[in-house]
PDB file of N, CA and C in Angstrom:
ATOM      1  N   UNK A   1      33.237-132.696 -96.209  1.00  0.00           N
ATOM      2  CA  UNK A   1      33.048-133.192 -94.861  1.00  0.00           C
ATOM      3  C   UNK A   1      33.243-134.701 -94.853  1.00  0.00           C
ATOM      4  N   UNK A   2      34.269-135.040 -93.875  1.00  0.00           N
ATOM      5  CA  UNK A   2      34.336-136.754 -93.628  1.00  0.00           C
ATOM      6  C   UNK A   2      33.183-137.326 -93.830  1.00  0.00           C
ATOM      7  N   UNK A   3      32.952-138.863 -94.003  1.00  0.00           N
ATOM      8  CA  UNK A   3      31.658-139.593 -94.253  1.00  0.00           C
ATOM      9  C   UNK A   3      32.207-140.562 -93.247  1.00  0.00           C
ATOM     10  N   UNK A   4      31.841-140.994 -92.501  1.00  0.00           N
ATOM     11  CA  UNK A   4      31.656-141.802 -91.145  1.00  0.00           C
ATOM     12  C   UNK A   4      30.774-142.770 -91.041  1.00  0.00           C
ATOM     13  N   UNK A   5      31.094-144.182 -91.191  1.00  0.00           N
ATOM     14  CA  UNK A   5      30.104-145.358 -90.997  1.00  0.00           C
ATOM     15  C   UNK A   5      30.230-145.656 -89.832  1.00  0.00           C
ATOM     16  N   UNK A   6      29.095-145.927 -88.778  1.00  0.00           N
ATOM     17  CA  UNK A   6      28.308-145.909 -87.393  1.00  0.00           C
ATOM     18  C   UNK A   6      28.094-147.316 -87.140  1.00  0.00           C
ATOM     19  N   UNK A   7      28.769-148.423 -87.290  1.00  0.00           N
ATOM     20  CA  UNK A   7      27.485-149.929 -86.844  1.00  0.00           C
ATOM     21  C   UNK A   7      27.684-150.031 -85.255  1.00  0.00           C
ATOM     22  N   UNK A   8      26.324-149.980 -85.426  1.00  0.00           N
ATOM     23  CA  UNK A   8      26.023-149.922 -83.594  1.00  0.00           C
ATOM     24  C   UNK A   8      24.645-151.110 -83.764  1.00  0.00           C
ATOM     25  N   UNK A   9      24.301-152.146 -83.021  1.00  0.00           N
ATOM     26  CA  UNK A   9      23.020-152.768 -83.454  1.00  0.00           C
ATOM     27  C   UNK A   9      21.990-151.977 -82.264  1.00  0.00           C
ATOM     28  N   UNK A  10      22.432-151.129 -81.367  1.00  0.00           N
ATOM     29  CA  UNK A  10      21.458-149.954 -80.109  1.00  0.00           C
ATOM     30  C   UNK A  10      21.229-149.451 -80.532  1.00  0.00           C
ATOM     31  N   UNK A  11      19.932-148.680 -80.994  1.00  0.00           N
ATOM     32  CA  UNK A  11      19.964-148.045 -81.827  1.00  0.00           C
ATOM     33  C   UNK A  11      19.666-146.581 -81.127  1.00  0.00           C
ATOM     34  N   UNK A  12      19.750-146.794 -79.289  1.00  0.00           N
ATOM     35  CA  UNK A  12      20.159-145.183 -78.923  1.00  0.00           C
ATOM     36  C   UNK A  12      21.613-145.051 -78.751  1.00  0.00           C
ATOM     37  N   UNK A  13      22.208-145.911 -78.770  1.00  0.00           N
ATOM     38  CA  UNK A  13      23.236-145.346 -79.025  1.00  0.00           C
ATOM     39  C   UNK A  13      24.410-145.044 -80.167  1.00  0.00           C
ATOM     40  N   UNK A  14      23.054-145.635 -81.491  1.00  0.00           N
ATOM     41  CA  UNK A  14      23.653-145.121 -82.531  1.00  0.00           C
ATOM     42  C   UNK A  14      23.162-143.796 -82.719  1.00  0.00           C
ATOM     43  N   UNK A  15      22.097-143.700 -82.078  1.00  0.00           N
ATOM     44  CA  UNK A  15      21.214-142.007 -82.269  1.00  0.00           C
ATOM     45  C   UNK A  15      22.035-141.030 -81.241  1.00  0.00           C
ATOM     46  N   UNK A  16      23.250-141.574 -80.298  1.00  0.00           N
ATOM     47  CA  UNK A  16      23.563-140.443 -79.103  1.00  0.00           C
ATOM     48  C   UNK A  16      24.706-139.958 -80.140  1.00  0.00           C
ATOM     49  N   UNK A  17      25.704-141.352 -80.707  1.00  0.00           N
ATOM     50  CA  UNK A  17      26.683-141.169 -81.124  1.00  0.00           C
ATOM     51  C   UNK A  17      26.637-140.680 -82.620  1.00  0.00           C
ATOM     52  N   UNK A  18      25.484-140.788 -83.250  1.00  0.00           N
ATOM     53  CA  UNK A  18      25.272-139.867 -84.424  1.00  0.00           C
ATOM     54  C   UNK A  18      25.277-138.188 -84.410  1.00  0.00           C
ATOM     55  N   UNK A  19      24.493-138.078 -83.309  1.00  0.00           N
ATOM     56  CA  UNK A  19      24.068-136.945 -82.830  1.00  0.00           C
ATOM     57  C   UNK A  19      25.351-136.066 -82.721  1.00  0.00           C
ATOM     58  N   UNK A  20      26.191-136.997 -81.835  1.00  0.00           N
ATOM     59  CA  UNK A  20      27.761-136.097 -81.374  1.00  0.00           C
ATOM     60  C   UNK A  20      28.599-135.724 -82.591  1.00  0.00           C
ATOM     61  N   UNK A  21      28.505-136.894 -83.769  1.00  0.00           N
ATOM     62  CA  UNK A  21      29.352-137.052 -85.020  1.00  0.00           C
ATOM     63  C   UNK A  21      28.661-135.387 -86.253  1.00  0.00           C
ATOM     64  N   UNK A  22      27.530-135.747 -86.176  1.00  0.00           N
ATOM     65  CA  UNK A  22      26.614-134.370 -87.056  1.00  0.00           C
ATOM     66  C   UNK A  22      27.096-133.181 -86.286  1.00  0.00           C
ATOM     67  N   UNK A  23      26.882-132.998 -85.156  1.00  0.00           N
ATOM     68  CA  UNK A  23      27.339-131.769 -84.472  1.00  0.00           C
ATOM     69  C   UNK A  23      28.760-131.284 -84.408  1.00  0.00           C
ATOM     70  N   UNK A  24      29.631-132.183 -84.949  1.00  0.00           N
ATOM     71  CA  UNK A  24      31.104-131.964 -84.569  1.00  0.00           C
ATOM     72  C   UNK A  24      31.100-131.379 -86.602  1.00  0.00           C
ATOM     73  N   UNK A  25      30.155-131.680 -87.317  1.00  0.00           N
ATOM     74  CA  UNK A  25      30.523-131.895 -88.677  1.00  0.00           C
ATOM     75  C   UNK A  25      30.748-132.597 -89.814  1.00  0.00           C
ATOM     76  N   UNK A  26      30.162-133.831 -89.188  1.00  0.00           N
ATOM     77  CA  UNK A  26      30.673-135.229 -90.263  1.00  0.00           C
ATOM     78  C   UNK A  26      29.177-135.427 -90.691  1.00  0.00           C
ATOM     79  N   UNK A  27      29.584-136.250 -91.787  1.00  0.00           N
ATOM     80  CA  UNK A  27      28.560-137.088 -92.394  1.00  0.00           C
ATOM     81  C   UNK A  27      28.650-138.213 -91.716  1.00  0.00           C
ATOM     82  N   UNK A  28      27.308-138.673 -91.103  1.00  0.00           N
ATOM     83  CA  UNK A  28      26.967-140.127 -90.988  1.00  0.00           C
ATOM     84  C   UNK A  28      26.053-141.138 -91.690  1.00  0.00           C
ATOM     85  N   UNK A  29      26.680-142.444 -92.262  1.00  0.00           N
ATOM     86  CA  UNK A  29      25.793-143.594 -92.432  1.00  0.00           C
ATOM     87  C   UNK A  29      25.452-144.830 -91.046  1.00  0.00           C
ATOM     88  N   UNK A  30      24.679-145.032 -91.015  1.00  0.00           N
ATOM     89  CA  UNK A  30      24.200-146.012 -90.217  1.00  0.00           C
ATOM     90  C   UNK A  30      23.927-147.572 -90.739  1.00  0.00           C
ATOM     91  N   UNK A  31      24.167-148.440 -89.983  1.00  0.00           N
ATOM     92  CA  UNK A  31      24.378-150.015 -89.943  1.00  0.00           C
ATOM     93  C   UNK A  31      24.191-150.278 -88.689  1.00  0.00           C
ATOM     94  N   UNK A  32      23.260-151.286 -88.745  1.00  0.00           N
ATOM     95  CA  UNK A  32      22.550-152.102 -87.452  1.00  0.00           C
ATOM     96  C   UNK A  32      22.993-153.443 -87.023  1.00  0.00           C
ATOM     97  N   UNK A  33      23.854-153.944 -88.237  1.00  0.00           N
ATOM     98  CA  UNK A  33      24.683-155.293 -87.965  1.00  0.00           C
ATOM     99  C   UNK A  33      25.911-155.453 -88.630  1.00  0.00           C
ATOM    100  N   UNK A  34      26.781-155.883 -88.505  1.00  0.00           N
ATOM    101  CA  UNK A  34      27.703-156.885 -89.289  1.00  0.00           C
ATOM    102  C   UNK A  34      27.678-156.800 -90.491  1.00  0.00           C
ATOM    103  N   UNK A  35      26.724-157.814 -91.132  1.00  0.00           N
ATOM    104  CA  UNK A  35      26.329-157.646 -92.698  1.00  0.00           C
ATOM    105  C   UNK A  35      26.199-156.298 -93.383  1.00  0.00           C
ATOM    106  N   UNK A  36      25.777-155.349 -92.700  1.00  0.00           N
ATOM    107  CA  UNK A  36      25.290-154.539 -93.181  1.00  0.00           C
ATOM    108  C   UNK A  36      26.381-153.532 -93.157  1.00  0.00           C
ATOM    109  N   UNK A  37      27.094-153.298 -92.211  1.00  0.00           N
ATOM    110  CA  UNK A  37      28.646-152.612 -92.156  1.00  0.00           C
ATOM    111  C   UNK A  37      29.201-152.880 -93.351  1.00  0.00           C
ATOM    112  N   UNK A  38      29.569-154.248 -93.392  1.00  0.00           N
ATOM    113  CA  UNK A  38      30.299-154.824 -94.431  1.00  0.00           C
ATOM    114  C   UNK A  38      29.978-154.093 -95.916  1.00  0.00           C
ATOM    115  N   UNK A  39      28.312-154.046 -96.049  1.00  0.00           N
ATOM    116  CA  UNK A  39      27.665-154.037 -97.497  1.00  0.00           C
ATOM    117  C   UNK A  39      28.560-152.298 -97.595  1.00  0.00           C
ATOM    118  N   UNK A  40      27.655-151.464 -96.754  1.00  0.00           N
ATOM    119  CA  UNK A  40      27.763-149.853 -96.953  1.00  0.00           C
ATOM    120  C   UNK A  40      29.235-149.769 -96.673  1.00  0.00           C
ATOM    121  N   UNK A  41      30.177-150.140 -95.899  1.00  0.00           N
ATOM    122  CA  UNK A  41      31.476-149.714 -96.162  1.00  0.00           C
ATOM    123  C   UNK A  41      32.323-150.490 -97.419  1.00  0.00           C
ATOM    124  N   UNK A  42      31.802-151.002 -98.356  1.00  0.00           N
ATOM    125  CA  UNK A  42      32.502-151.780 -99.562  1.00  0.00           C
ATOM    126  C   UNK A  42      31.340-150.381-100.724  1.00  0.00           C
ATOM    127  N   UNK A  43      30.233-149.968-100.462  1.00  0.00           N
ATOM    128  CA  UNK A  43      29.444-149.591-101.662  1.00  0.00           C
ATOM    129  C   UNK A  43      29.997-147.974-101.497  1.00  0.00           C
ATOM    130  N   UNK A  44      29.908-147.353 -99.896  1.00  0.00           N
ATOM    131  CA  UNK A  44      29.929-146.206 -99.967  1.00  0.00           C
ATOM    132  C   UNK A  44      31.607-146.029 -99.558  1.00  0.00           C
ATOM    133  N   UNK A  45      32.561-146.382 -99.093  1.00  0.00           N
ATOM    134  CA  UNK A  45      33.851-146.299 -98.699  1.00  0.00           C
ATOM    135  C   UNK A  45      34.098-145.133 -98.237  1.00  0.00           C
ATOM    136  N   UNK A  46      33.677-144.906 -96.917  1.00  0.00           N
ATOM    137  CA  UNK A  46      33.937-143.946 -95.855  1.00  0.00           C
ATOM    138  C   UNK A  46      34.936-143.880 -95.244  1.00  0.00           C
ATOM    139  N   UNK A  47      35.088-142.509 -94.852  1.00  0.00           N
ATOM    140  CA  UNK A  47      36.546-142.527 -94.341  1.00  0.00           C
ATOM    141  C   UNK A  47      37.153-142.457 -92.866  1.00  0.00           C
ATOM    142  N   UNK A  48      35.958-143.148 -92.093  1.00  0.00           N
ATOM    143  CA  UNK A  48      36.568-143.794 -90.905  1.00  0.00           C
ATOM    144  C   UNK A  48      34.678-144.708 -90.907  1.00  0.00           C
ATOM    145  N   UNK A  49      35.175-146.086 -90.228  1.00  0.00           N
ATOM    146  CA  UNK A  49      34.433-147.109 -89.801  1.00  0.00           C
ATOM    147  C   UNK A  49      34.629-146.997 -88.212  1.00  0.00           C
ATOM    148  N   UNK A  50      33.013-146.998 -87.395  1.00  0.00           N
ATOM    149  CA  UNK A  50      33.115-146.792 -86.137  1.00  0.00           C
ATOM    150  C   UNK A  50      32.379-148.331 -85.889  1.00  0.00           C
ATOM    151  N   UNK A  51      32.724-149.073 -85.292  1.00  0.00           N
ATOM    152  CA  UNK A  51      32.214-150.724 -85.158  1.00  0.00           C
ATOM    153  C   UNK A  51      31.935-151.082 -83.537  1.00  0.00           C
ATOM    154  N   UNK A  52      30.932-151.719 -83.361  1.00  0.00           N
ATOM    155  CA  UNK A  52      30.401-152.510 -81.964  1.00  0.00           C
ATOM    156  C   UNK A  52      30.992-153.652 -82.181  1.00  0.00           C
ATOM    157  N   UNK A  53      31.785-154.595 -81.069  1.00  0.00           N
ATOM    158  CA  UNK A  53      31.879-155.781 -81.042  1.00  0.00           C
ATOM    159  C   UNK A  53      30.666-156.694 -81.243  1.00  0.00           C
ATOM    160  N   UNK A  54      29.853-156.362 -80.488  1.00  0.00           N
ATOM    161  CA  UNK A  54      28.896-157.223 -80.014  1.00  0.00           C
ATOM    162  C   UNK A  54      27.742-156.850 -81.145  1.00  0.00           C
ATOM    163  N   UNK A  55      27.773-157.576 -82.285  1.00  0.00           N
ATOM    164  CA  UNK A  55      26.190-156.674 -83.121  1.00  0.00           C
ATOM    165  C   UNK A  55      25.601-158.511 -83.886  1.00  0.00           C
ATOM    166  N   UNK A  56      24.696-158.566 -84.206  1.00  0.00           N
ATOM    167  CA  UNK A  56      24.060-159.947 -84.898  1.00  0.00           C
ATOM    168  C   UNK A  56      24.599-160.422 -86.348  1.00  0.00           C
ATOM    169  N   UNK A  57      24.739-161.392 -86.449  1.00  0.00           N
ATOM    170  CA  UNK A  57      25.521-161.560 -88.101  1.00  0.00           C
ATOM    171  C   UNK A  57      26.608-161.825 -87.934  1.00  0.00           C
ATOM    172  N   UNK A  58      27.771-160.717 -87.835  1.00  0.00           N
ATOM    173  CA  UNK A  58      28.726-161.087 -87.956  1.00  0.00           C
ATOM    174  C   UNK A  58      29.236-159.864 -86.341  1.00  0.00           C
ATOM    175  N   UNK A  59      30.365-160.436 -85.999  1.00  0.00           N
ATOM    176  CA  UNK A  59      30.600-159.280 -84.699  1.00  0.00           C
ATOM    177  C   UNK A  59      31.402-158.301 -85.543  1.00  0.00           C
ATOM    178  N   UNK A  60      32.021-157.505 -84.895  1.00  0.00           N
ATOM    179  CA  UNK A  60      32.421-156.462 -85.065  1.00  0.00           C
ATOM    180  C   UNK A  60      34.163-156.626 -85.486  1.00  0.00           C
ATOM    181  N   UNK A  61      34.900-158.190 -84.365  1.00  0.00           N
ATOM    182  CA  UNK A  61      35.987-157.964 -84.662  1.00  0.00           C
ATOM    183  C   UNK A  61      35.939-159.051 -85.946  1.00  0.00           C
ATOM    184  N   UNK A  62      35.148-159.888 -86.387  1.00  0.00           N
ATOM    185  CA  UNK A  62      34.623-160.216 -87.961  1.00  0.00           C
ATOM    186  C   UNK A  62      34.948-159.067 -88.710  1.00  0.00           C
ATOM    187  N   UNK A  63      33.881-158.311 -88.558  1.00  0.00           N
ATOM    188  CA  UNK A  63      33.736-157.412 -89.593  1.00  0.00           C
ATOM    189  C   UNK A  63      35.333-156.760 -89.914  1.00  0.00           C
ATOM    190  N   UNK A  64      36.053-156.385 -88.805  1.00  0.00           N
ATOM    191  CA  UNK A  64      37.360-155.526 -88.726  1.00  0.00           C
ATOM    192  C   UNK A  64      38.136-156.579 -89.492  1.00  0.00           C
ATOM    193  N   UNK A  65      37.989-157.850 -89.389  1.00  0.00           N
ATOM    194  CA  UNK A  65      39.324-159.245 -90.264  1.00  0.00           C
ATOM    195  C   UNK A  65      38.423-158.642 -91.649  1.00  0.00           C
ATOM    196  N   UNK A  66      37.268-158.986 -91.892  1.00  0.00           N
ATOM    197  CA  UNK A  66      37.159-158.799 -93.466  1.00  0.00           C
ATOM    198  C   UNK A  66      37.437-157.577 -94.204  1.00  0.00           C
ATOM    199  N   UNK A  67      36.859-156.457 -93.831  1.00  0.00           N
ATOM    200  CA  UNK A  67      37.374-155.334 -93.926  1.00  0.00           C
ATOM    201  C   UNK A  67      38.841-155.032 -94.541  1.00  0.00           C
ATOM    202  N   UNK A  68      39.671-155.182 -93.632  1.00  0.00           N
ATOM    203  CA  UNK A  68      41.293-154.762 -93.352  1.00  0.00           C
ATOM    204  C   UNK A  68      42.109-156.368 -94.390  1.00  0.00           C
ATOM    205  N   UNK A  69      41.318-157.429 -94.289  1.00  0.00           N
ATOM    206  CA  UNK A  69      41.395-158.305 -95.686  1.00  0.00           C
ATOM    207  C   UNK A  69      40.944-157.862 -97.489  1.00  0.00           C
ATOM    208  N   UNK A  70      40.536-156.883 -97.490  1.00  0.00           N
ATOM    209  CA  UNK A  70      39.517-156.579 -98.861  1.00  0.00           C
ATOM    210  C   UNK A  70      40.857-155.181 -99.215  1.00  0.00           C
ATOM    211  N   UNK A  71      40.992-155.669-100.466  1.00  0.00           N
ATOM    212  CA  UNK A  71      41.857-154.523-101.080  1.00  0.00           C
ATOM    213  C   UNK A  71      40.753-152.849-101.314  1.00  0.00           C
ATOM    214  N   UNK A  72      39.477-153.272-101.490  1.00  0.00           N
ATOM    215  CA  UNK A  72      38.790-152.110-101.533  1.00  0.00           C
ATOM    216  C   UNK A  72      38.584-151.275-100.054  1.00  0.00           C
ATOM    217  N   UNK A  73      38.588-151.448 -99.309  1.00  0.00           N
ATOM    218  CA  UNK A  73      38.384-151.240 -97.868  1.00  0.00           C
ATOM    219  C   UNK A  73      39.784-151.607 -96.767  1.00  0.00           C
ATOM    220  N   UNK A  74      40.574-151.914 -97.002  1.00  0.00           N
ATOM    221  CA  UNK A  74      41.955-152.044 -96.092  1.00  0.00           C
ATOM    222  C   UNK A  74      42.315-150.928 -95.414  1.00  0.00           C
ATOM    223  N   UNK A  75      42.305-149.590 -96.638  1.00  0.00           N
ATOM    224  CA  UNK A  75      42.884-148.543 -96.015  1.00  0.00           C
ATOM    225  C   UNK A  75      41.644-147.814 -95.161  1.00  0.00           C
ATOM    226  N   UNK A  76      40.522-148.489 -94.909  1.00  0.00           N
ATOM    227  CA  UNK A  76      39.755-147.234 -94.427  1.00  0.00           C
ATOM    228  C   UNK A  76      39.911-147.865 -92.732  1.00  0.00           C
ATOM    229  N   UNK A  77      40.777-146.798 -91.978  1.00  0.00           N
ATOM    230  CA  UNK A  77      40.416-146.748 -90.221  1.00  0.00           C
ATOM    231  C   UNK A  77      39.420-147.140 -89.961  1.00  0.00           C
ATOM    232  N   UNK A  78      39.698-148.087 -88.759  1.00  0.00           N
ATOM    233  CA  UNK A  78      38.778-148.577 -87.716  1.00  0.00           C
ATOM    234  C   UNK A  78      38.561-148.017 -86.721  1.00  0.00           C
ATOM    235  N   UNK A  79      37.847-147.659 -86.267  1.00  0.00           N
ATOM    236  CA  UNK A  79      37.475-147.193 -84.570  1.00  0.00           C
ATOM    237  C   UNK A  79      36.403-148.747 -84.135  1.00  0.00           C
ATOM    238  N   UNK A  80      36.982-149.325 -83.021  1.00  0.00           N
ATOM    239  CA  UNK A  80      36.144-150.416 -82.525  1.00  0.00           C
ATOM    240  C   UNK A  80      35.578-149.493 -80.980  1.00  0.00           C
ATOM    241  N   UNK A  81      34.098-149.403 -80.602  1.00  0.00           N
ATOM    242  CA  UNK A  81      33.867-148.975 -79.783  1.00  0.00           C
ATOM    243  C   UNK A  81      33.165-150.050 -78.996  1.00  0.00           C
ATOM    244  N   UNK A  82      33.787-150.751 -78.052  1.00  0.00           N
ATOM    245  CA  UNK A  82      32.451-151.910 -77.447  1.00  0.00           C
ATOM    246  C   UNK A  82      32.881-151.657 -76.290  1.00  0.00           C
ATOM    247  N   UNK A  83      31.890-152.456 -75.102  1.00  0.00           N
ATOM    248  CA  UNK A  83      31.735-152.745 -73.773  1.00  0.00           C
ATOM    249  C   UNK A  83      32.738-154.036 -73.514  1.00  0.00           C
ATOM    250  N   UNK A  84      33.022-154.368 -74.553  1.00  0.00           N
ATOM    251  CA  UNK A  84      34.101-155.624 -74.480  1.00  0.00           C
ATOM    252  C   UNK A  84      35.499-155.197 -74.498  1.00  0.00           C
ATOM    253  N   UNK A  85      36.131-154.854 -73.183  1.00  0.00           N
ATOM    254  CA  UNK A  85      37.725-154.409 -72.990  1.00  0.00           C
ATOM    255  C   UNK A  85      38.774-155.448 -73.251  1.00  0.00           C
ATOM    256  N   UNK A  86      38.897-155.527 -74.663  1.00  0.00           N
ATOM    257  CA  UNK A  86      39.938-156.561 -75.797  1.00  0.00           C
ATOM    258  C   UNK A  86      40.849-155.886 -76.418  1.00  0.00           C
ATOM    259  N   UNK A  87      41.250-154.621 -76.394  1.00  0.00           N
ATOM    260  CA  UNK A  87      42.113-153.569 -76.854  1.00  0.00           C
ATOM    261  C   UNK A  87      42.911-154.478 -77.885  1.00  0.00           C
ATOM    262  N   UNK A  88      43.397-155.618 -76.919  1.00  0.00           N
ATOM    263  CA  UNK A  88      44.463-156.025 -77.942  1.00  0.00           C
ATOM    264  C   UNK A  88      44.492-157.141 -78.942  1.00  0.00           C
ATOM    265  N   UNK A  89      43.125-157.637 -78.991  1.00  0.00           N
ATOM    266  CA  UNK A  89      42.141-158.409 -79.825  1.00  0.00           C
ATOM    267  C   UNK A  89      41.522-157.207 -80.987  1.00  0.00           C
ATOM    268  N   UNK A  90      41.625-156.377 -80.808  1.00  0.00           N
ATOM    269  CA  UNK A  90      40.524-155.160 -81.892  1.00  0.00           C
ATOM    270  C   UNK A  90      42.027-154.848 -82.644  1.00  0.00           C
ATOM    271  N   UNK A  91      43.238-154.540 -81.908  1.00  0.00           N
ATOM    272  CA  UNK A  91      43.919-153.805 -82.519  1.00  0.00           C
ATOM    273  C   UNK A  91      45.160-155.098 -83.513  1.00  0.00           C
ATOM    274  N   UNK A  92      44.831-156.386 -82.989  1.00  0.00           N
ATOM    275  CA  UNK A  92      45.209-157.485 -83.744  1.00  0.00           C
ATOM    276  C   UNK A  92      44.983-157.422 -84.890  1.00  0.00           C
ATOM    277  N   UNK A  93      43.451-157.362 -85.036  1.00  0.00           N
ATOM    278  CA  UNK A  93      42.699-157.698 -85.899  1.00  0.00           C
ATOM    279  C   UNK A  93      42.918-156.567 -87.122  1.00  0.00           C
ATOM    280  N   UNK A  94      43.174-155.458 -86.912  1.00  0.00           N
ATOM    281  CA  UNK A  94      43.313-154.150 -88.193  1.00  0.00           C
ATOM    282  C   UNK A  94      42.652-153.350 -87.397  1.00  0.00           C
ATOM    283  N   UNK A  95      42.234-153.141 -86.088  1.00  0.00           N
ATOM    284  CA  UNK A  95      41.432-151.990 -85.867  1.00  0.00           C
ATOM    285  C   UNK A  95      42.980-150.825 -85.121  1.00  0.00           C
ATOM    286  N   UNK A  96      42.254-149.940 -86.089  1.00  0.00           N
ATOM    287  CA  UNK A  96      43.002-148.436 -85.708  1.00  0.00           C
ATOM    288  C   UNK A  96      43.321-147.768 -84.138  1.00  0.00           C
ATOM    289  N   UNK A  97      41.854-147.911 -83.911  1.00  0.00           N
ATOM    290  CA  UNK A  97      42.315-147.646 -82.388  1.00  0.00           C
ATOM    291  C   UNK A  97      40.610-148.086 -81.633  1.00  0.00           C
ATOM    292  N   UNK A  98      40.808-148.643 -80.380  1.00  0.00           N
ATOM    293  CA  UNK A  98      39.924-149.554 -79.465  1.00  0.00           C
ATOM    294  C   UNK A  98      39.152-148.422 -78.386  1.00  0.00           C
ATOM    295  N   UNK A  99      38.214-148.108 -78.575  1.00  0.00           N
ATOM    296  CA  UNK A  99      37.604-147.536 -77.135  1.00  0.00           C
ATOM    297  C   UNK A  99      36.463-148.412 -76.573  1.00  0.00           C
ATOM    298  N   UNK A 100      35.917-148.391 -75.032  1.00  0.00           N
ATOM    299  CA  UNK A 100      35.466-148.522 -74.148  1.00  0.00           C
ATOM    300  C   UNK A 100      34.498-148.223 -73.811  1.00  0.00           C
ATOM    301  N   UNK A 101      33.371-148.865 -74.005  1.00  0.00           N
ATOM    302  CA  UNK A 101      31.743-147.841 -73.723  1.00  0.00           C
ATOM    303  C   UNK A 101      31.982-147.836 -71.433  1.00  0.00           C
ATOM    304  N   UNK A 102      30.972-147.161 -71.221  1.00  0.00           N
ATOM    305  CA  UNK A 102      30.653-145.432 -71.917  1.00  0.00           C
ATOM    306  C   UNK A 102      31.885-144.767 -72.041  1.00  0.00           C
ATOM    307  N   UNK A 103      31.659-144.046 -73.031  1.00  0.00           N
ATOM    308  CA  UNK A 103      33.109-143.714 -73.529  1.00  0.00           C
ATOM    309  C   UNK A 103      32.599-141.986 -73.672  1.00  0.00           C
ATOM    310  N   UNK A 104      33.580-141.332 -73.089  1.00  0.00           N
ATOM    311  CA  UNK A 104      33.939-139.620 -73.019  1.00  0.00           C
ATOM    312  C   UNK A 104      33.627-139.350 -74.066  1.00  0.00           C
ATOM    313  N   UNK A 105      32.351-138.510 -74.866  1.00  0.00           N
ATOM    314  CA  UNK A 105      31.999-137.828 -75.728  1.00  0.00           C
ATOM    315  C   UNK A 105      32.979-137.194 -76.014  1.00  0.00           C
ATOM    316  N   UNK A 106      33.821-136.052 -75.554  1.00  0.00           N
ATOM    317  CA  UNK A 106      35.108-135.128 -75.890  1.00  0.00           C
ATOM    318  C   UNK A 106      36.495-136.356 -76.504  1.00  0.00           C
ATOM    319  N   UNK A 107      36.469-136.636 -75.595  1.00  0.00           N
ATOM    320  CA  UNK A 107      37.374-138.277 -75.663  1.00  0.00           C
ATOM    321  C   UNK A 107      37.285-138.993 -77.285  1.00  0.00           C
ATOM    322  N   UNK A 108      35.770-139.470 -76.896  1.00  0.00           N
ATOM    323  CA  UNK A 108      35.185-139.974 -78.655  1.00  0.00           C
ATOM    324  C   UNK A 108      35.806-139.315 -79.276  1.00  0.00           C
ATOM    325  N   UNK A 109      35.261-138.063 -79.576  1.00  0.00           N
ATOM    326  CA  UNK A 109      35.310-136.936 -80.771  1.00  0.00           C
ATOM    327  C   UNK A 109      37.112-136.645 -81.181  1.00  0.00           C
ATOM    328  N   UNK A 110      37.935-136.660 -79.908  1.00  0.00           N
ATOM    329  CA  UNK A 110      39.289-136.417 -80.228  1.00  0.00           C
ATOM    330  C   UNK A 110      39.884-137.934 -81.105  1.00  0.00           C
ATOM    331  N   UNK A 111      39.219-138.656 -80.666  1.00  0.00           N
ATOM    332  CA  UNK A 111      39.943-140.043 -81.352  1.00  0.00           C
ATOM    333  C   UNK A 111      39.328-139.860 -82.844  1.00  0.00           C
ATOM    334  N   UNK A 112      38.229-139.559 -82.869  1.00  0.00           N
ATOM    335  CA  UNK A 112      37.662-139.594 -84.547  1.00  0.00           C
ATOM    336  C   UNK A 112      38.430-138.689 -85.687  1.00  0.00           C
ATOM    337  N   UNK A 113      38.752-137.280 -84.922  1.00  0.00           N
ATOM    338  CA  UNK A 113      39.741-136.380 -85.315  1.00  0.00           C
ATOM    339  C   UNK A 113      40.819-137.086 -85.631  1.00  0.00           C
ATOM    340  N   UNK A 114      41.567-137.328 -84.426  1.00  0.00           N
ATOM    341  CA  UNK A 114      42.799-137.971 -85.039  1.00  0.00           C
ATOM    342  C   UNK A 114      43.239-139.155 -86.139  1.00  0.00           C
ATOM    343  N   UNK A 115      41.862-140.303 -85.968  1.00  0.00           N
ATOM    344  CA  UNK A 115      42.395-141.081 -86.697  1.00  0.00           C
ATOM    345  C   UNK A 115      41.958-140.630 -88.313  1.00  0.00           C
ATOM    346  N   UNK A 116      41.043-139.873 -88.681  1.00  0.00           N
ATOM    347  CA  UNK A 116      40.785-138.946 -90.251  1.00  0.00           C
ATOM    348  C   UNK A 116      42.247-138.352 -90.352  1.00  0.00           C
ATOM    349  N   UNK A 117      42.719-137.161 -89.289  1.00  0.00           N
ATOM    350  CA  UNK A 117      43.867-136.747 -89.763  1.00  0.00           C
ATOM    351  C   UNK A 117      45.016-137.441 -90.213  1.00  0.00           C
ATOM    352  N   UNK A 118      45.428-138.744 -89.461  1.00  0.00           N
ATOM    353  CA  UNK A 118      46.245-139.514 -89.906  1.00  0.00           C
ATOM    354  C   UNK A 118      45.907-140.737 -91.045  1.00  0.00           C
ATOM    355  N   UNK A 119      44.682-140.212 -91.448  1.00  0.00           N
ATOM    356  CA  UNK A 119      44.609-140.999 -93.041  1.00  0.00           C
ATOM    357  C   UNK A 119      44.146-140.314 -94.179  1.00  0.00           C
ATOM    358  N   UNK A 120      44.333-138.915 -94.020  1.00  0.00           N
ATOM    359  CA  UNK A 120      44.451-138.257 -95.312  1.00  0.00           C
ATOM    360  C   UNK A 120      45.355-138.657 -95.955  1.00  0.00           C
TER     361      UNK A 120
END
């Protein structure tokens, strides 16, 4: 089963969007900031990163430059999910693909699908 890193610093809506990710079948880790994204996606190397713009420490499109900079972590997909409509600032940066809070649960779930399938 995929392993899926979550940084959301809400932590209901890391609990809505966990909730949707377990039920569809994935493994989830959780991260509450920046720093902490960074740490668990370099220790555990999951195979899609779901990122908030907006989180404490470092933001989200930070986290996506260091990330997609690090030979250990380059290849792992981005999903950037924020309230901040920058599509083309997230997808500058190395992010895979940009969604839009509130964002279509069915919607979510098809983008998470696709971007795992296209990095097997």
């Amino acid at each position: 089963r995929p392993l899926i890193l979550l940084a959301d610093d809400e932590e209901s809506i890391r609990s809505l969007l966990c909730q949707l990710l377990v039920e569809a079948g994935y493994r989830v880790l959780e991260a509450a900031n920046g720093p902490q994204a960074l740490d668990r996606a370099r220790q555990e190397k999951p195979d899609l990163i779901i990122l908030d713009v907006m989180m404490p420490g470092i933001s989200g499109f930070d986290v996506t430059s260091l990330l997609k900079a690090d030979p250990v972590t380059s290849n792992i997909p981005i999903l950037i999910l924020s309230i901040l409509e920058d599509r083309e600032k997230g997808l500058r940066l190395g992010a895979d693909e940009y969604l839009t809070k509130p964002v279509d649960g069915e919607q979510f779930l098809q983008t998470v699908a696709s971007l795992l399938s296209h990095h097997r």
